[in-house]
Protein backbone atom coordinates (compact mmCIF):
# COMPACT_ATOMS: atom_id res chain seq x y z
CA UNK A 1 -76.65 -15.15 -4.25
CA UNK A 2 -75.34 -12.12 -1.89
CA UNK A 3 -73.67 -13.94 0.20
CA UNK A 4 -72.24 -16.29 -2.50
CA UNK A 5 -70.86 -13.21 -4.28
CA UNK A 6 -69.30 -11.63 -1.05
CA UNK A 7 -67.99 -15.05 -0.05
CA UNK A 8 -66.30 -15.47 -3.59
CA UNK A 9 -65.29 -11.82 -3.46
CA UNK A 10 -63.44 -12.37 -0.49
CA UNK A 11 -61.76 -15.30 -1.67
CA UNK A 12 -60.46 -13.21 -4.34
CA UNK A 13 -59.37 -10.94 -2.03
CA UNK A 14 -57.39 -13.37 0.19
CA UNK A 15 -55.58 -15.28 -3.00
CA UNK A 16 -54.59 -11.33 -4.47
CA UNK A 17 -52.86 -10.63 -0.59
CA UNK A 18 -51.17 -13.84 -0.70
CA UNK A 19 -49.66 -13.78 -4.43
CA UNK A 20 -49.01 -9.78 -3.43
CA UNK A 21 -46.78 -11.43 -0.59
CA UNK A 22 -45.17 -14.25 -2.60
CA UNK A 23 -44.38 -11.33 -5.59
CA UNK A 24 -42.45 -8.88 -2.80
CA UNK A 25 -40.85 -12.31 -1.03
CA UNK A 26 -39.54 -13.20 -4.89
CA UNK A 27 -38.33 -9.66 -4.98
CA UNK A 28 -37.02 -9.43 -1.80
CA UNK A 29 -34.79 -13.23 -2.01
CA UNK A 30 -33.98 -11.27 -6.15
CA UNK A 31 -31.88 -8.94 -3.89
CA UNK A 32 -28.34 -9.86 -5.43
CA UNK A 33 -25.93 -11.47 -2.55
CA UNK A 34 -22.61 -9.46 -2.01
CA UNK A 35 -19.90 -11.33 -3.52
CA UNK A 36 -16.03 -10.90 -2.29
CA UNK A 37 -13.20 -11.41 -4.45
CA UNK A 38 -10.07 -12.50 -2.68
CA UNK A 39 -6.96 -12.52 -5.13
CA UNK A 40 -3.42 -11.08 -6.35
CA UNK A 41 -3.10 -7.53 -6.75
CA UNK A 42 0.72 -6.69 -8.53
CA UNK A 43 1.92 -2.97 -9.71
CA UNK A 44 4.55 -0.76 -9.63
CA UNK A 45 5.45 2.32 -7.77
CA UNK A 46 4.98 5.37 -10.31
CA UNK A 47 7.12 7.95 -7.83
CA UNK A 48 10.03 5.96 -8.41
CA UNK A 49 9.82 4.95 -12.01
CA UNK A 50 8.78 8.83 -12.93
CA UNK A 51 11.70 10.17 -10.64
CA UNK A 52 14.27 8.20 -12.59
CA UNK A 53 13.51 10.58 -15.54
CA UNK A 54 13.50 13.74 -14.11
CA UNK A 55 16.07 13.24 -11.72
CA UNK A 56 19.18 12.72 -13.37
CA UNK A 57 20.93 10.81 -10.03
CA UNK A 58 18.40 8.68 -9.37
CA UNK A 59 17.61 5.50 -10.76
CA UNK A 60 14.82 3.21 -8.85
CA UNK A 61 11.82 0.39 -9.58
CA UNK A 62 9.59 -1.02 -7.12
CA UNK A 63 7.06 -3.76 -7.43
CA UNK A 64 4.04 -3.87 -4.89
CA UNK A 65 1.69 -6.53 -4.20
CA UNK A 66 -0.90 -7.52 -1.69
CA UNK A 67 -3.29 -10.46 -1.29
CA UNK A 68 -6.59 -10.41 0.77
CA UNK A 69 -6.92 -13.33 2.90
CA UNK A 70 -10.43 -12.22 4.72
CA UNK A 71 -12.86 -9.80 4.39
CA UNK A 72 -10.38 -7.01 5.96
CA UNK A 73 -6.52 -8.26 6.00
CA UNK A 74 -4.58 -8.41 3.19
CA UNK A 75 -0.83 -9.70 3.02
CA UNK A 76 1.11 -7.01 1.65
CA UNK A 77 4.78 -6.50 0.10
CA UNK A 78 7.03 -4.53 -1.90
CA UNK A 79 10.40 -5.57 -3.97
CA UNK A 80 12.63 -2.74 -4.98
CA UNK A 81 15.86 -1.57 -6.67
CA UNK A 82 17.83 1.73 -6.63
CA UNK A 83 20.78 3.83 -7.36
CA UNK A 84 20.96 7.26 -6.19
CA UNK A 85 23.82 9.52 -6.18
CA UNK A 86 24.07 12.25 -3.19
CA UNK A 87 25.93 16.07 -3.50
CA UNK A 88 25.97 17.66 -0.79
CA UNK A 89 28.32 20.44 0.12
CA UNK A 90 31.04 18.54 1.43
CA UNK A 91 30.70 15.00 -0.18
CA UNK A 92 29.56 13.45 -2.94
CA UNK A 93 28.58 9.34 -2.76
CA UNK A 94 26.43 6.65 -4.62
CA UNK A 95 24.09 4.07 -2.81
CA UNK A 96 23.05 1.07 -4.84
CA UNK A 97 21.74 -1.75 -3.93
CA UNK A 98 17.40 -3.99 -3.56
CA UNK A 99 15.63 -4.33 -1.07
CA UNK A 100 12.25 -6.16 0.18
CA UNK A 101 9.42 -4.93 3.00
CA UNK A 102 6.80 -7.41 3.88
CA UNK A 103 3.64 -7.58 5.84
CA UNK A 104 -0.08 -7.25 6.48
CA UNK A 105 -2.47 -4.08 5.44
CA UNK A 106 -6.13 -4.12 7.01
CA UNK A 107 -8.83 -1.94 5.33
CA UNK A 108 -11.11 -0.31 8.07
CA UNK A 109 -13.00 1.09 4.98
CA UNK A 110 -16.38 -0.98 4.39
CA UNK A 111 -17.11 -1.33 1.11
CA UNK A 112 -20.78 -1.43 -0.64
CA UNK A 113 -21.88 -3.70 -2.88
CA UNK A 114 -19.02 -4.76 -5.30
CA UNK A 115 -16.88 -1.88 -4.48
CA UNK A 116 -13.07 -3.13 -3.26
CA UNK A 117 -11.52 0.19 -2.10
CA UNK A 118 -9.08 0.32 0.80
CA UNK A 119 -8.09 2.51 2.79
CA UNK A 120 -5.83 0.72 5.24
CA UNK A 121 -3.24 0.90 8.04
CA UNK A 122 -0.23 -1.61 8.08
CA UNK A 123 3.06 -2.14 9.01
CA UNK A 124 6.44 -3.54 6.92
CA UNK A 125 9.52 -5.61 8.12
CA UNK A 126 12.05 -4.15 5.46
CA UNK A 127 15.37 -5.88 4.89
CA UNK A 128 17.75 -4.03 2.48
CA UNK A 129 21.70 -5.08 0.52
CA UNK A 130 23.45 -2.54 -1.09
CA UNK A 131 26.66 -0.51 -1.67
CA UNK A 132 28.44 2.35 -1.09
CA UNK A 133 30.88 4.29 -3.23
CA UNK A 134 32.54 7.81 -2.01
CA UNK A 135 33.26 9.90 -5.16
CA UNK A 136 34.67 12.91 -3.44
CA UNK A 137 34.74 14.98 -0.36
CA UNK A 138 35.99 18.14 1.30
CA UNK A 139 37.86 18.23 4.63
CA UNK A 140 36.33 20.56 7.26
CA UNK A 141 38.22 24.20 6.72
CA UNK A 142 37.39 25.98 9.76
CA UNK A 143 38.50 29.19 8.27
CA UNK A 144 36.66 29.21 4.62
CA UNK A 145 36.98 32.70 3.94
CA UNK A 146 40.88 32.60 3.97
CA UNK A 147 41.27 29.80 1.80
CA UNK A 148 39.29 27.61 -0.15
CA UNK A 149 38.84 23.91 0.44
CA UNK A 150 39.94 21.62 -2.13
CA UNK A 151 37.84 18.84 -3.54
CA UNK A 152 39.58 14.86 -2.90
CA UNK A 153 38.79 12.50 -5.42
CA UNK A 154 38.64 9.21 -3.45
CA UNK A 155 36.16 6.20 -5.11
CA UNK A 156 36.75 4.27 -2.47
CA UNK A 157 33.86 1.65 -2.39
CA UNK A 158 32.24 -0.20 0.50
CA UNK A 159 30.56 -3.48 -0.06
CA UNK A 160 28.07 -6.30 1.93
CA UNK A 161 26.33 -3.59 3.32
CA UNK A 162 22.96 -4.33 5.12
CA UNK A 163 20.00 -2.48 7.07
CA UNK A 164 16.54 -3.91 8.60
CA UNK A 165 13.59 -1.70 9.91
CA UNK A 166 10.21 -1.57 10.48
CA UNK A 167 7.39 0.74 8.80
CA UNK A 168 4.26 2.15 9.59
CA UNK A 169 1.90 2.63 6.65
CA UNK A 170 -1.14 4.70 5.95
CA UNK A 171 -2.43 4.70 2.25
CA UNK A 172 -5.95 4.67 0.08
CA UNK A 173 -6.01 2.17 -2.79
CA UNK A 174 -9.33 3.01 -5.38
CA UNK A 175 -10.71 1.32 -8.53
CA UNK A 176 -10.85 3.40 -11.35
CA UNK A 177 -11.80 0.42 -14.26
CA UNK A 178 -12.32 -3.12 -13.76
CA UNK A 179 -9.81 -4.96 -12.37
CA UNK A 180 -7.56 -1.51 -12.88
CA UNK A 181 -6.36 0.61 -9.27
CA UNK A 182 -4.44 3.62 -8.31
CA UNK A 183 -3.13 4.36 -4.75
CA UNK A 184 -1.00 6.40 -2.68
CA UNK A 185 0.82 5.77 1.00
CA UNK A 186 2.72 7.18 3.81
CA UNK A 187 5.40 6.01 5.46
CA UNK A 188 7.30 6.43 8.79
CA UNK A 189 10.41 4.10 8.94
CA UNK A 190 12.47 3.13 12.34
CA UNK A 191 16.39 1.62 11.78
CA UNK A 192 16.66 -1.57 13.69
CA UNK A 193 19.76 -2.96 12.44
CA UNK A 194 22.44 -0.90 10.10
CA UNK A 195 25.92 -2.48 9.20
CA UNK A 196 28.18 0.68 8.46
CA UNK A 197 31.28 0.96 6.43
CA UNK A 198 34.70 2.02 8.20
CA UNK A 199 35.16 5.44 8.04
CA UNK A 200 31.63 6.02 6.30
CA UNK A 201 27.91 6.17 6.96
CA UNK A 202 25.07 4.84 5.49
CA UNK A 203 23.68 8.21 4.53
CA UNK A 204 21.39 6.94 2.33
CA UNK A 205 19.55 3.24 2.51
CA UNK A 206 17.58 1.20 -0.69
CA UNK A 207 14.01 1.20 0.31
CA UNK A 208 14.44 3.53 3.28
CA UNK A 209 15.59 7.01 2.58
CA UNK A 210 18.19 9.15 4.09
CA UNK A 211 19.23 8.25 7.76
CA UNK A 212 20.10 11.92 8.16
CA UNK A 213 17.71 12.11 11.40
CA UNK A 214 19.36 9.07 12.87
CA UNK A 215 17.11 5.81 12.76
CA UNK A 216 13.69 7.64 11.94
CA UNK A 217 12.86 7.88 8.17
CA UNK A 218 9.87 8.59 6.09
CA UNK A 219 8.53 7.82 2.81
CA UNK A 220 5.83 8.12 0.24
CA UNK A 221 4.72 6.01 -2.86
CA UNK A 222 1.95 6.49 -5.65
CA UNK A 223 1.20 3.26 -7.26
CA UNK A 224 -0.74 1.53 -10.32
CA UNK A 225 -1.72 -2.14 -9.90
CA UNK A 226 -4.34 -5.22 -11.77
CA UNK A 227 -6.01 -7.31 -9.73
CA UNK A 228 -5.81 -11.25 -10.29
CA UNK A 229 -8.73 -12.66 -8.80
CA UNK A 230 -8.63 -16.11 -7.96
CA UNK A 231 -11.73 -17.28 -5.70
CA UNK A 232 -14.87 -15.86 -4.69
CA UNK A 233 -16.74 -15.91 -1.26
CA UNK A 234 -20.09 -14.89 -0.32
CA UNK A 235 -20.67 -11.97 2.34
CA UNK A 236 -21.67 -13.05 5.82
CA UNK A 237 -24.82 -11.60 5.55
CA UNK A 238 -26.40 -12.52 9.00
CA UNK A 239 -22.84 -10.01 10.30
CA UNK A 240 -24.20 -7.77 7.76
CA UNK A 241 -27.71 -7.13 9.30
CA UNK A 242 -26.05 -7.44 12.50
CA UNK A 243 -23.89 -4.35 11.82
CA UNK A 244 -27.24 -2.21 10.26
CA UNK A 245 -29.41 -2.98 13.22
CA UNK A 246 -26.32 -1.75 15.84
CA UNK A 247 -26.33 1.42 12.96
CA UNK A 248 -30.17 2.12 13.60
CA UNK A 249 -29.35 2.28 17.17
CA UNK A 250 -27.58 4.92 17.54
């Protein structure tokens, strides 16, 4: 009777171990699988559209976009418009025309779970048409203090004006609600191509900036955008555990 007792006992035992294992396997394959969401993200560029009312010369909209095609490129593009008008002390000019920048971003940020942050480095081909117009300017007086210089009304307007470059871009892209983001990015711009006006400059370039350092420019943008998913793809999980175990390594 012992022995039957102890024998049943440790049958017990053995069927409690196994369901124990079968519960924390169930648990363990409950674990949800990390989902990516590849998509259409569109916004605009708040800097510009907030400058155009506080700045009384400046009038500008740009529309950005990017699209993930894998887990850490993403094409990438903005479309533009603006009209700026430039005083300096010895002229006075308007630039108006769009312009386009396309390429790639790739986020070296890795994300957890369902997060979809970036922070990315990329680069732009930027292709821009626009205008000149010279209001007025001064003639170099190379004696100021004995006379003053007098101001030229000219309007003389340049058209079928072009300019290509290239950009490097650094920025940070966040969600703050659903399918809602914010970012900011940095830009460092290098002329390629510039057609000029006779008897002008292209002081100022749509989508580039002033050229008053010769061919190097810089720029900045703070944008809002909405993401437009479209398909969904499952992690590579077995890269996953790949990338932890090289982690515990070190």
């Amino acid at each position: 009777m012992k022995h039957t007792s102890k024998y049943i006992f440790s049958i017990c035992f053995v069927l409690s171990s196994f369901l124990m294992q079968a519960q924390e396997t169930k648990k363990a394959d409950s674990i949800p699988v990390k989902i990516n969401r590849y998509g259409l993200r569109v916004g605009i560029d708040l800097f510009k559209l907030s400058r155009s009312f506080y700045e009384k010369d400046y009038k500008g909209l740009e529309v950005v976009g990017d699209y993930r095609i894998s887990k850490k490129y993403y094409l990438a593009g903005e479309l533009g418009n603006e009209n700026k008008t430039v005083d300096d002390n010895r002229l006075n000019f308007t630039t108006k025309g769009t312009y386009f920048r396309a390429g790639f971003d790739y986020n070296f940020y890795e994300n957890w779970l369902d997060m979809e942050n970036k922070i990315y480095i990329g680069m732009r081909y930027g292709v821009s048409s626009f205008s000149q117009k010279l209001n007025s300017y001064k003639i170099y007086n190379a004696h100021p203090y004995f006379e003053n210089t007098p101001v030229i009304i000219s309007g003389e307007k340049f058209d079928g004006l072009t300019a290509q470059w290239v950009e490097v871009v650094v920025g940070v892209n966040a969600k703050i609600y659903n399918n809602i983001y914010v970012g900011f990015s940095f830009r460092m711009n290098n002329l390629i191509s510039n057609k000029k006006p006779a008897n002008f400059d292209n002081l100022y370039i749509p989508g580039f900036n002033r050229t008053y350092n010769g061919n190097f420019g810089v720029g900045f943008n703070y944008t809002v955008s909405y993401f437009i998913p479209i398909y969904k793809k499952k992690a590579d999980v077995g890269a996953a555990k790949k990338e932890d175990k090289k982690k515990k390594k070190f």
